[in-house]
C-alpha atoms as a PDB file:
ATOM      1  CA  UNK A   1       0.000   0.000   0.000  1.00  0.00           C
ATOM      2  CA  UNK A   2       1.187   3.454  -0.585  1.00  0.00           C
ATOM      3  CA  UNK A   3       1.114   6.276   1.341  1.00  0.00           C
ATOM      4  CA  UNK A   4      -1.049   9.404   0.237  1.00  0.00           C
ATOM      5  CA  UNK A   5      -0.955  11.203   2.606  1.00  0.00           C
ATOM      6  CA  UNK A   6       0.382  14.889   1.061  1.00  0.00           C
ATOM      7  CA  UNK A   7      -0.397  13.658  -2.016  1.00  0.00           C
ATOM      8  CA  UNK A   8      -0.846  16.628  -4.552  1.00  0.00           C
ATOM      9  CA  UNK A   9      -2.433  14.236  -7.479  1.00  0.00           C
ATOM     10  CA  UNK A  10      -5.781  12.817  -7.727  1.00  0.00           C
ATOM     11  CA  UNK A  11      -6.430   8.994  -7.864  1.00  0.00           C
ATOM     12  CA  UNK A  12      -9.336   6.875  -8.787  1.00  0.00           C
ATOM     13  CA  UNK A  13     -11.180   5.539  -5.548  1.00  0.00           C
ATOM     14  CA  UNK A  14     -14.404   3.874  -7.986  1.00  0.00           C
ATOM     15  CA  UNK A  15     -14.668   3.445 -12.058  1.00  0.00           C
ATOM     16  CA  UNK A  16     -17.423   2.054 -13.549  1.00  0.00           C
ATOM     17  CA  UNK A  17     -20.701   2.872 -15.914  1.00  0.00           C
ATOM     18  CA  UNK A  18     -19.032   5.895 -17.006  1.00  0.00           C
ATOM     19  CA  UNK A  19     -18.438   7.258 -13.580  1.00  0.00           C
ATOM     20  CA  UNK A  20     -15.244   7.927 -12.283  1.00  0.00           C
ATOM     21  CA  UNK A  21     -15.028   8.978  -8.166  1.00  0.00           C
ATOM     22  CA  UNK A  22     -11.385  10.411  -7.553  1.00  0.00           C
ATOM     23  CA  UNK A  23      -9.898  11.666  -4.476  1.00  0.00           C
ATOM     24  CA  UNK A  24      -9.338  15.430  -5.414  1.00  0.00           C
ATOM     25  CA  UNK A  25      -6.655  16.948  -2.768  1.00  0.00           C
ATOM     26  CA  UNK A  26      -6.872  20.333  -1.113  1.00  0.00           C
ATOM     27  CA  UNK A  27      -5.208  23.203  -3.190  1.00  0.00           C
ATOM     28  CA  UNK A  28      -6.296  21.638  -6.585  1.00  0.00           C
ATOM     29  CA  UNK A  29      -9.285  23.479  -7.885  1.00  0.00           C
ATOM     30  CA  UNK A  30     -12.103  21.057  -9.957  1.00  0.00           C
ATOM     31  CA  UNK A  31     -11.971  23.238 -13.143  1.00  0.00           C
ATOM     32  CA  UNK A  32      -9.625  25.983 -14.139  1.00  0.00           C
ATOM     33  CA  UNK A  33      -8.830  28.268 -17.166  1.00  0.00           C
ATOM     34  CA  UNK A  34      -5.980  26.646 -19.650  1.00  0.00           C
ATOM     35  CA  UNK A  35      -2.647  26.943 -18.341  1.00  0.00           C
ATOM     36  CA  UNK A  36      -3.638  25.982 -14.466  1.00  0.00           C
ATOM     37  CA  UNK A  37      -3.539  22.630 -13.501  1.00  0.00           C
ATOM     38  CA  UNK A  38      -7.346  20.889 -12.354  1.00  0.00           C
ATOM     39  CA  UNK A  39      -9.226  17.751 -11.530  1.00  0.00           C
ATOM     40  CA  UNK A  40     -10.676  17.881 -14.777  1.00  0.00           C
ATOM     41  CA  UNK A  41      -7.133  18.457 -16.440  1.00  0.00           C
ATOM     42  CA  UNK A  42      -5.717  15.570 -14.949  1.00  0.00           C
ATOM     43  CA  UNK A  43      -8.429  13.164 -15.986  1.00  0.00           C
ATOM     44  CA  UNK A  44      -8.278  14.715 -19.346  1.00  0.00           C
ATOM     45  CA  UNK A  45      -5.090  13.554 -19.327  1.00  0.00           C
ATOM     46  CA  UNK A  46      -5.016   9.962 -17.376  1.00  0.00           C
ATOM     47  CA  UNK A  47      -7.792   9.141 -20.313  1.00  0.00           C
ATOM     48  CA  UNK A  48      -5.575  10.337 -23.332  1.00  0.00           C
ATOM     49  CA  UNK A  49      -8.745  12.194 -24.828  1.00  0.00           C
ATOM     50  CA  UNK A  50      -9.062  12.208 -28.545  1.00  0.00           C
ATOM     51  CA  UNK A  51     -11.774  13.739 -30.719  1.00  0.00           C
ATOM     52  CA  UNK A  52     -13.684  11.362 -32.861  1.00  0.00           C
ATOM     53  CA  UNK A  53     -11.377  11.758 -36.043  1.00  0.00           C
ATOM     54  CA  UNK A  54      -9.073   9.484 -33.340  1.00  0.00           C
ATOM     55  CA  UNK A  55      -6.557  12.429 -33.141  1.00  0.00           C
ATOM     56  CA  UNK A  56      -5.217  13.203 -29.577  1.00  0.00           C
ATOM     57  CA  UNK A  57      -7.010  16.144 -28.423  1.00  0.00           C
ATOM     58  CA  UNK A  58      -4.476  16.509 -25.107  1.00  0.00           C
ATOM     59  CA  UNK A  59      -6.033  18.267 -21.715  1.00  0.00           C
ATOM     60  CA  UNK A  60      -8.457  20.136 -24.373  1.00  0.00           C
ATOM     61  CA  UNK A  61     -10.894  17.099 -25.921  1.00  0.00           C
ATOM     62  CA  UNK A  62     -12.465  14.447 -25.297  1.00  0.00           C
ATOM     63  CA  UNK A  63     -15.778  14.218 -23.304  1.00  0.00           C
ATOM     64  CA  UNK A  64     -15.424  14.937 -19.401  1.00  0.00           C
ATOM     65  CA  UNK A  65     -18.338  15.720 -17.531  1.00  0.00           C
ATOM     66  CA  UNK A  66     -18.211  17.325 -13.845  1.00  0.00           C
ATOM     67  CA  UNK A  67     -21.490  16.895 -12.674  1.00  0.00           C
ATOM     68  CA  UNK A  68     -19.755  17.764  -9.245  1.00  0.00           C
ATOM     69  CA  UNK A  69     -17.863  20.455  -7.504  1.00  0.00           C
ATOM     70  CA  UNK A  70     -15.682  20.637  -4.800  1.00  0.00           C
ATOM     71  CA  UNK A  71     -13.815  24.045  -3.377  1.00  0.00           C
ATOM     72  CA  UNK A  72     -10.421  24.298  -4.319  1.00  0.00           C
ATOM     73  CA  UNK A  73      -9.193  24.294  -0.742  1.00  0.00           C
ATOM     74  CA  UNK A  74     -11.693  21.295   0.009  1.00  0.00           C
ATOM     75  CA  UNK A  75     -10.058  17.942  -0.283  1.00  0.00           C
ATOM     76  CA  UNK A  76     -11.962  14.475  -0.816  1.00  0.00           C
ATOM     77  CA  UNK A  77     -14.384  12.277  -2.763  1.00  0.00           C
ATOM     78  CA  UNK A  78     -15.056  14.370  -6.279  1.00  0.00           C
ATOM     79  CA  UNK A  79     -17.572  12.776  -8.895  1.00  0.00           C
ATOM     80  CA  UNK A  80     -16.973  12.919 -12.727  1.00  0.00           C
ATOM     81  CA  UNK A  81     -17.920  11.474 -15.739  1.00  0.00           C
ATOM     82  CA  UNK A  82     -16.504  10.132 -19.498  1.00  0.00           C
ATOM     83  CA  UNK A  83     -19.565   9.677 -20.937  1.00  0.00           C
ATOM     84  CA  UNK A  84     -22.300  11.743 -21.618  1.00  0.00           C
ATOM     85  CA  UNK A  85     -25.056   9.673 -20.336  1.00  0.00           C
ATOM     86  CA  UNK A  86     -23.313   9.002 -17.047  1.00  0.00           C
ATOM     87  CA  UNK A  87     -23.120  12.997 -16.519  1.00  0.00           C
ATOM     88  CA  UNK A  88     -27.161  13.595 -17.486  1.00  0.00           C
ATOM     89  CA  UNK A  89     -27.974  10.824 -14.999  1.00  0.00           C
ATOM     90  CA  UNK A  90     -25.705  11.509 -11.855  1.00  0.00           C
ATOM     91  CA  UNK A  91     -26.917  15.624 -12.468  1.00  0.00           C
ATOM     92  CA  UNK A  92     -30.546  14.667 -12.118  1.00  0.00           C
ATOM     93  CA  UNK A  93     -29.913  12.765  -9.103  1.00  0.00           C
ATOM     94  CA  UNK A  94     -28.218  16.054  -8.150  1.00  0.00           C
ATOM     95  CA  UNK A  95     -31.084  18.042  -8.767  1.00  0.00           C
ATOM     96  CA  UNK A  96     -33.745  15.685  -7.234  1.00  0.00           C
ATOM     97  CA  UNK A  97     -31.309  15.737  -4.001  1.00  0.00           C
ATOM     98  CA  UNK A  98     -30.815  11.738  -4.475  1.00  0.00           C
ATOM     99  CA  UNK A  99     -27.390  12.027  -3.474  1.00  0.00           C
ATOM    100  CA  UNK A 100     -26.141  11.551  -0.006  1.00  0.00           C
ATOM    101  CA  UNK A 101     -22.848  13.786   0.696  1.00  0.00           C
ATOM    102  CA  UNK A 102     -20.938  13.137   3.841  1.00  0.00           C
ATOM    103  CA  UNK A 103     -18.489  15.677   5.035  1.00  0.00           C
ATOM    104  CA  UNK A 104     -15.967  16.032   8.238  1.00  0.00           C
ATOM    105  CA  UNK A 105     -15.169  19.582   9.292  1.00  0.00           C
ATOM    106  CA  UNK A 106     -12.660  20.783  12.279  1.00  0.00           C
ATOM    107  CA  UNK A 107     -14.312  24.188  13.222  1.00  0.00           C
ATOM    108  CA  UNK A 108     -12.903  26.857  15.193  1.00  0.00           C
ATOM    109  CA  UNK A 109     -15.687  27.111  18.041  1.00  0.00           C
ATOM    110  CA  UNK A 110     -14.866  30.694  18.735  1.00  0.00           C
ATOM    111  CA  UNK A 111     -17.562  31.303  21.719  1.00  0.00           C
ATOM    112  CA  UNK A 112     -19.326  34.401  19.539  1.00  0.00           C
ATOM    113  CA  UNK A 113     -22.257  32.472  19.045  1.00  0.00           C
ATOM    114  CA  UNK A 114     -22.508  30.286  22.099  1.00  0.00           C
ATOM    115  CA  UNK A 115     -26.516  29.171  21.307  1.00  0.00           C
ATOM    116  CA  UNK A 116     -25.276  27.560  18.283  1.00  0.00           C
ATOM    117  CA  UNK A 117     -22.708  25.945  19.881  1.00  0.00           C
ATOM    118  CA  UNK A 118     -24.492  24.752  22.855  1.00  0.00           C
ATOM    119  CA  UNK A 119     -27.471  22.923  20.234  1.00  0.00           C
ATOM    120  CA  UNK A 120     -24.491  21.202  18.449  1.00  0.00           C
ATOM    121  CA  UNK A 121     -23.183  20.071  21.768  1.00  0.00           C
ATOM    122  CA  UNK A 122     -26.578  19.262  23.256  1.00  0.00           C
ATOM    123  CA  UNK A 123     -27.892  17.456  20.188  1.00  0.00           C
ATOM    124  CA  UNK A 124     -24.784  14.829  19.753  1.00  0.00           C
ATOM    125  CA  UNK A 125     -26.695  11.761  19.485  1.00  0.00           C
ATOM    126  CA  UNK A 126     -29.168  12.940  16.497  1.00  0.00           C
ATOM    127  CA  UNK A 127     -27.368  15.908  14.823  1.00  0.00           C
ATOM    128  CA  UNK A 128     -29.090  18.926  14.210  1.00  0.00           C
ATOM    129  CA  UNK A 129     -30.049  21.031  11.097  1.00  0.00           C
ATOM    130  CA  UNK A 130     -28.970  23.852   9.747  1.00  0.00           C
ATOM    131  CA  UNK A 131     -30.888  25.635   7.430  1.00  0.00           C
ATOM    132  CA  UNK A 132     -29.758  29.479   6.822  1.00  0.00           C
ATOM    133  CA  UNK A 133     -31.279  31.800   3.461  1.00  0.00           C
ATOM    134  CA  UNK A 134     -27.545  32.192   1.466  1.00  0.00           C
ATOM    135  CA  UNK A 135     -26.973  34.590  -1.584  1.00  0.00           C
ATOM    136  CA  UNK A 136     -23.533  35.057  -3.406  1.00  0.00           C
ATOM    137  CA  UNK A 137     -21.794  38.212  -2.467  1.00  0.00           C
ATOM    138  CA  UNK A 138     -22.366  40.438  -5.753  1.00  0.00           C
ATOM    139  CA  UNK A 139     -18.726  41.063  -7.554  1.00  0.00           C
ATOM    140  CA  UNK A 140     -17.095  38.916  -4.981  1.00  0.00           C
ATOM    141  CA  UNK A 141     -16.401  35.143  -4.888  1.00  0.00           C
ATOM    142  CA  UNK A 142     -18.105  34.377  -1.664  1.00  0.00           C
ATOM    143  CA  UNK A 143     -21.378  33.643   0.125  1.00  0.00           C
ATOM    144  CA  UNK A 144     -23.241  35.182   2.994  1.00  0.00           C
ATOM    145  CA  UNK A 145     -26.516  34.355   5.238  1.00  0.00           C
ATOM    146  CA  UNK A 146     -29.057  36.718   4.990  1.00  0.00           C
ATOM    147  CA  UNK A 147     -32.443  37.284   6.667  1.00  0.00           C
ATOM    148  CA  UNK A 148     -34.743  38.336   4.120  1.00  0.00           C
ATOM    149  CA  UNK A 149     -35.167  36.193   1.396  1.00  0.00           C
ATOM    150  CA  UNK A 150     -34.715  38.552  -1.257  1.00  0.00           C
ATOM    151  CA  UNK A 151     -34.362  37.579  -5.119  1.00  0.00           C
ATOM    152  CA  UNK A 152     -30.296  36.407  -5.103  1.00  0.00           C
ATOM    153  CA  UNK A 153     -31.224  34.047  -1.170  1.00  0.00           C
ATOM    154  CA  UNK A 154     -31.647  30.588  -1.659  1.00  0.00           C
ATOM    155  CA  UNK A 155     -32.194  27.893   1.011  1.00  0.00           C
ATOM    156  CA  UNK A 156     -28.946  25.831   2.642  1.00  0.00           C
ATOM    157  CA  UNK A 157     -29.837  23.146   4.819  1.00  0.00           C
ATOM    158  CA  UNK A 158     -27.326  21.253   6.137  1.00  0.00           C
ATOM    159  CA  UNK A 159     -27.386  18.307   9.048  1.00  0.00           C
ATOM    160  CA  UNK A 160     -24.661  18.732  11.388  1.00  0.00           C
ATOM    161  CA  UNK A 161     -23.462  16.432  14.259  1.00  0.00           C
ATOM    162  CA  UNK A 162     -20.664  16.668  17.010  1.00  0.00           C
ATOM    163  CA  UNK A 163     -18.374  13.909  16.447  1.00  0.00           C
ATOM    164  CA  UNK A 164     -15.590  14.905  19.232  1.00  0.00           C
ATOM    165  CA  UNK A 165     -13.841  17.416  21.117  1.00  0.00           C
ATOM    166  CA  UNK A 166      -9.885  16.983  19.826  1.00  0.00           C
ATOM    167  CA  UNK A 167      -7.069  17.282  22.233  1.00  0.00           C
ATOM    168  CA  UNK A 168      -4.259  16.664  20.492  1.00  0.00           C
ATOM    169  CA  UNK A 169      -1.696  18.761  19.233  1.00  0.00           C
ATOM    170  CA  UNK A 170      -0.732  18.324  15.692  1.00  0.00           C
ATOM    171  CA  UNK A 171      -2.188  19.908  12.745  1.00  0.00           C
ATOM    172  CA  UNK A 172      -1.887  21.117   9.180  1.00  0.00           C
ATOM    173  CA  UNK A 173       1.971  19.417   9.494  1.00  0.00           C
ATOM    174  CA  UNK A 174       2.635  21.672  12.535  1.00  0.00           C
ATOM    175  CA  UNK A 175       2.383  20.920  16.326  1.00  0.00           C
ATOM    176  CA  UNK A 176       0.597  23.450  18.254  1.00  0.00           C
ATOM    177  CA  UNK A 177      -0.484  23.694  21.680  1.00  0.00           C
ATOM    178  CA  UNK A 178      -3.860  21.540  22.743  1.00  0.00           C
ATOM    179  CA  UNK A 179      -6.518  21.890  20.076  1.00  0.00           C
ATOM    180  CA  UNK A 180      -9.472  22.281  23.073  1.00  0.00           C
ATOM    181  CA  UNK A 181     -11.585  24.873  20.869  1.00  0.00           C
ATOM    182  CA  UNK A 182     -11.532  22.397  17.868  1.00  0.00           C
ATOM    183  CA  UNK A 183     -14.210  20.385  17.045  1.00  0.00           C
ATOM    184  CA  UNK A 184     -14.889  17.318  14.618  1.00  0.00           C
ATOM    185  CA  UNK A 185     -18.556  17.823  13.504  1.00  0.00           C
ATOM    186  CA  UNK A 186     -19.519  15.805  10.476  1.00  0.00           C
ATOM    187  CA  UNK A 187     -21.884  17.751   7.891  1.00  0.00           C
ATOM    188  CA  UNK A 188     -24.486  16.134   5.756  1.00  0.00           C
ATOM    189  CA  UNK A 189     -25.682  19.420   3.429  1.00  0.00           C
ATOM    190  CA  UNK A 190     -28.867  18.656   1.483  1.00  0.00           C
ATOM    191  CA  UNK A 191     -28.870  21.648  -0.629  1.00  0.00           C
ATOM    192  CA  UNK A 192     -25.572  22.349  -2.372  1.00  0.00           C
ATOM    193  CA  UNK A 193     -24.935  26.441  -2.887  1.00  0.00           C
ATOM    194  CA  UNK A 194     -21.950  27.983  -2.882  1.00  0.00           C
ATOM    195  CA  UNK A 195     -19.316  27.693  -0.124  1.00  0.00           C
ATOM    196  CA  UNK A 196     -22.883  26.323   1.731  1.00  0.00           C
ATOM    197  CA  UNK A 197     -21.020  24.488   4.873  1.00  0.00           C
ATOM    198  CA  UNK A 198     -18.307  27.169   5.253  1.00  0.00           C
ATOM    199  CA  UNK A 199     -21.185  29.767   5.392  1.00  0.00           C
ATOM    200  CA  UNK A 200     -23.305  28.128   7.986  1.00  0.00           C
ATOM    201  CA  UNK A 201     -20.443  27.095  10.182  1.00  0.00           C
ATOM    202  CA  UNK A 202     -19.022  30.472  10.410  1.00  0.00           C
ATOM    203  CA  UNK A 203     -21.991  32.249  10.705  1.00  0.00           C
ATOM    204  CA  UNK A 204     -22.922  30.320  13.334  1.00  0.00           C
ATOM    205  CA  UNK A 205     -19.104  31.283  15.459  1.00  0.00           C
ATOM    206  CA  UNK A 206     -17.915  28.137  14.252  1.00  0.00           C
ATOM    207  CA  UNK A 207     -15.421  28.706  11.424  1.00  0.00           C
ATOM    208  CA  UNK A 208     -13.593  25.638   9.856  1.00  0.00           C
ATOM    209  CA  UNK A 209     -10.106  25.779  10.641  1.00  0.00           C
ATOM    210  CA  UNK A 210      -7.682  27.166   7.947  1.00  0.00           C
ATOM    211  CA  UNK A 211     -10.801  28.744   6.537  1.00  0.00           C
ATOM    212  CA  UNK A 212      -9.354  32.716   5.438  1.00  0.00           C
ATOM    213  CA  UNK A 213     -12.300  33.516   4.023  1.00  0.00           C
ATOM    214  CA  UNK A 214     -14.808  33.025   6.340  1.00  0.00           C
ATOM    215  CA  UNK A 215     -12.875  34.449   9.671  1.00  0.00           C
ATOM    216  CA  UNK A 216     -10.347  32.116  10.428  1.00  0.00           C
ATOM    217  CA  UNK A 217      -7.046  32.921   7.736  1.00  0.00           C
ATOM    218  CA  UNK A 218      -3.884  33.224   8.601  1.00  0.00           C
ATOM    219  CA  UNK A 219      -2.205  36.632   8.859  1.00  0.00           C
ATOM    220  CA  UNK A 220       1.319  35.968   7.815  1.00  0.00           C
ATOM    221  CA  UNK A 221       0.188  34.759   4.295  1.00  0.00           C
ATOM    222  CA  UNK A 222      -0.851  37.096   1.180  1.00  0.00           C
ATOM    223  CA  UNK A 223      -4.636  36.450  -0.039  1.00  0.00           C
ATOM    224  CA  UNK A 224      -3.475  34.753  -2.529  1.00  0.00           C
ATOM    225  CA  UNK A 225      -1.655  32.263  -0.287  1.00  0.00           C
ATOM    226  CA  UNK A 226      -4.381  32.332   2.263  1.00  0.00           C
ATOM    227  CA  UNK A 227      -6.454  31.009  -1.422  1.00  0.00           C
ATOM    228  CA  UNK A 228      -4.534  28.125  -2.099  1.00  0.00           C
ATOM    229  CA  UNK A 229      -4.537  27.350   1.949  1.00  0.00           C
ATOM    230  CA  UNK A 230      -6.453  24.028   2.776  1.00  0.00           C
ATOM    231  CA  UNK A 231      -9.063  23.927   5.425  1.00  0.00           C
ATOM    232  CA  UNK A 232      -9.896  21.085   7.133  1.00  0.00           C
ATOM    233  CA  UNK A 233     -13.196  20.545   5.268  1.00  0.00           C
ATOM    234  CA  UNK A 234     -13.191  17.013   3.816  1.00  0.00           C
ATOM    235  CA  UNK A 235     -15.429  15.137   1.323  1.00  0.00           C
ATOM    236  CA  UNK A 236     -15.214  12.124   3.487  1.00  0.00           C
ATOM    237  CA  UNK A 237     -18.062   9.520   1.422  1.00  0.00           C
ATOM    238  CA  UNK A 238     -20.912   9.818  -1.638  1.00  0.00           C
ATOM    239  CA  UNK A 239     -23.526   7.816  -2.271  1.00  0.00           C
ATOM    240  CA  UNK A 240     -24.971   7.527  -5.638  1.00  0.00           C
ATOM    241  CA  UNK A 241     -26.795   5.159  -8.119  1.00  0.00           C
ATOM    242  CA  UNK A 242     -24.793   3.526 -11.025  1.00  0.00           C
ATOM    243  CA  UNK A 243     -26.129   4.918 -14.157  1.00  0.00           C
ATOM    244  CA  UNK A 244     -26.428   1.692 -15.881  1.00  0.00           C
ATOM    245  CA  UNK A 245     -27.788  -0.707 -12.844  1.00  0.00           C
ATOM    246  CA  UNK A 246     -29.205   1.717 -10.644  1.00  0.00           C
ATOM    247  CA  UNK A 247     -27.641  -0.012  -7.389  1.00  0.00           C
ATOM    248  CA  UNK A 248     -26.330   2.227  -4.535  1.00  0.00           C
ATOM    249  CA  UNK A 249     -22.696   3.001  -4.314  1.00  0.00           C
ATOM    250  CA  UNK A 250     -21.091   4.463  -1.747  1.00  0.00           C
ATOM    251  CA  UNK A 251     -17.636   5.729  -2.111  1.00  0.00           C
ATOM    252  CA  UNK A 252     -15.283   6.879   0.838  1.00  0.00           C
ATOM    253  CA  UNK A 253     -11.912   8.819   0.328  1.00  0.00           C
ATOM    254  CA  UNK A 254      -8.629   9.217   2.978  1.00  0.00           C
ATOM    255  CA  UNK A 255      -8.258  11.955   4.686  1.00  0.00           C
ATOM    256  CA  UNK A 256      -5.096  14.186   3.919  1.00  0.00           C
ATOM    257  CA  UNK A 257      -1.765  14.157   6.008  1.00  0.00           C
ATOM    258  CA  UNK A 258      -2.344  17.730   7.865  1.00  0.00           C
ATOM    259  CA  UNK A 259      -5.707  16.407   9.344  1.00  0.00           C
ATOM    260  CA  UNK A 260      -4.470  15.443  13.317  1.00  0.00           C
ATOM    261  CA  UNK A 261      -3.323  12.518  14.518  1.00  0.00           C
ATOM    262  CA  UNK A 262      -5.827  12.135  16.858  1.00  0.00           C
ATOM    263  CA  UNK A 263      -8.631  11.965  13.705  1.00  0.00           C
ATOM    264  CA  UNK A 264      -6.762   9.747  11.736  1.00  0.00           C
ATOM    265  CA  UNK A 265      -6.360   6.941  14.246  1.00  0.00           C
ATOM    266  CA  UNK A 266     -10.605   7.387  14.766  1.00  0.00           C
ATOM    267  CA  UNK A 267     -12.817   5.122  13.329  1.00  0.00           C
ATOM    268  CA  UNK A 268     -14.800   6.993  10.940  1.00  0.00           C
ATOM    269  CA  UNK A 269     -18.033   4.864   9.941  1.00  0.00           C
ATOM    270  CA  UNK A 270     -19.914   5.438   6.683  1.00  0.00           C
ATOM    271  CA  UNK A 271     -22.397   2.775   5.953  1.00  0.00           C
ATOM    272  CA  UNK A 272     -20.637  -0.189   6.268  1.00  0.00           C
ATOM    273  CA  UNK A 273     -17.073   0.781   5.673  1.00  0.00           C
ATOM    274  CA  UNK A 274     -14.552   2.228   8.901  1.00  0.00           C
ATOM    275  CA  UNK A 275     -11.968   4.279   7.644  1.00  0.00           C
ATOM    276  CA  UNK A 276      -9.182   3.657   9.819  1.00  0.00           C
ATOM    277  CA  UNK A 277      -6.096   3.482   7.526  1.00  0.00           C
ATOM    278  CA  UNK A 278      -5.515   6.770   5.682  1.00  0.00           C
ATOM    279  CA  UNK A 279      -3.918   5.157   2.498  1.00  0.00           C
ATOM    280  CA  UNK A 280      -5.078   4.126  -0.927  1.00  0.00           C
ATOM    281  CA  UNK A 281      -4.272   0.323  -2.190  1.00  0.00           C
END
């Protein structure tokens, strides 16, 4: 088995019916312009794309559908697609909110919004929801919660539950002092807007770590270091119906190296896999 942990290159996790599930890491944006490096690049690439005249199209033809985003600095599970009918089918069970997203988040539990906090806290066994009115800042690229729902606000609900209160003291590659104010909180979003879970944690005093954006950067880095900074947001699982035997998959990806020690020796349950090892086969 090799280790992947650091790892700045995708790698299949699940390939089948036209529907490829790749771990995308943190830093490496889903799509780009031409001449920056992206998830969809690299399986242009891994695929040797050619048109249909059979000449090699490099990172530029070929089919490639993304059906699926992820944040640049979000690492984790990422859906695509190499055939056209794989794409239509997993982006109407998009739309029709037949797909089940898991996500782990460390959050900064700042104390600003100690209601919020104490709900999370008090509702450990069952989770509890989330569910904000979000509209894109204009000319900016970023969200925000609003109260009224004017024409831009659209709904963001999101189930979130307390996993555990982390005490160690090692994290994104550098040791620190106890991590008491961090918490693991896994996030099941059934809407999917823009920069949804980063939104509703941090409005609610609960920024995810590493997160520049939303309150939590770092201020010995440039913006555009602070941009290309992961946060400890991960795609941990999807679940999904083959396009071509409509069974349920469910597809789980390894967590990164600069997630702590003490989360990556945790058993992390979804369905009926326990992600203990963080490695790939």
């Amino acid at each position: 088995m090799n280790d992947v942990r650091g790892t700045l290159e995708p790698f299949v996790l699940f390939e089948s019916s036209g529907v490829i599930a790749v771990f995308k890491p943190a830093g490496l944006p889903t799509q780009s312009p031409a001449g920056i490096d992206s998830a969809e690049a690299w399986l242009r690439r891994r695929h040797h794309c050619r048109s249909d005249a059979g000449h090699a199209m490099g990172s530029a033809g070929g089919y490639v559908g993304i059906p699926h985003r992820l944040d640049r600095a979000v690492s984790g599970v990422l859906l695509m697609a190499t055939t056209p009918r794989a794409a239509r089918k997993l982006s109407r069970q998009f739309e029709r909110r037949q797909i089940i997203k898991t996500y782990i988040a460390i959050v900064v539990c700042t104390g600003s919004d100690k209601g919020s906090a104490e709900s999370l806290e008090g509702g450990r066994e069952q989770g509890v929801e989330w569910r904000d009115l979000i509209e894109k800042v204009p000319d900016q690229a970023r969200a925000r919660v609003v109260q009224d729902c004017g024409s831009a606000a659209r709904e963001a609900v999101t189930h979130a539950t307390l996993r555990a209160k982390l005490v160690g003291n090692h994290f994104f590659g550098r040791r620190q002092g106890p991590l008491c104010d961090h918490w693991l909180v896994e996030l099941s979003p059934l809407t999917g807007r823009m920069h949804q879970l980063r939104v509703q944690a941090a409005w609610r005093g609960m920024p995810v770590a590493g997160d520049f954006l939303y309150g939590n950067g770092d201020p010995c880095r440039t913006a555009d270091e602070q941009r290309q900074q992961p946060i400890a947001l991960h795609a941990l699982s999807i679940q999904f119906a083959d396009p071509d035997t409509g069974a349920m998959k469910t597809v789980a990806s390894p967590l990164p190296d600069f997630w702590p020690e003490e989360v990556s020796g945790m058993g992390l349950r979804v369905g009926l896999t326990e992600l203990r090892a963080i490695r790939r086969g």
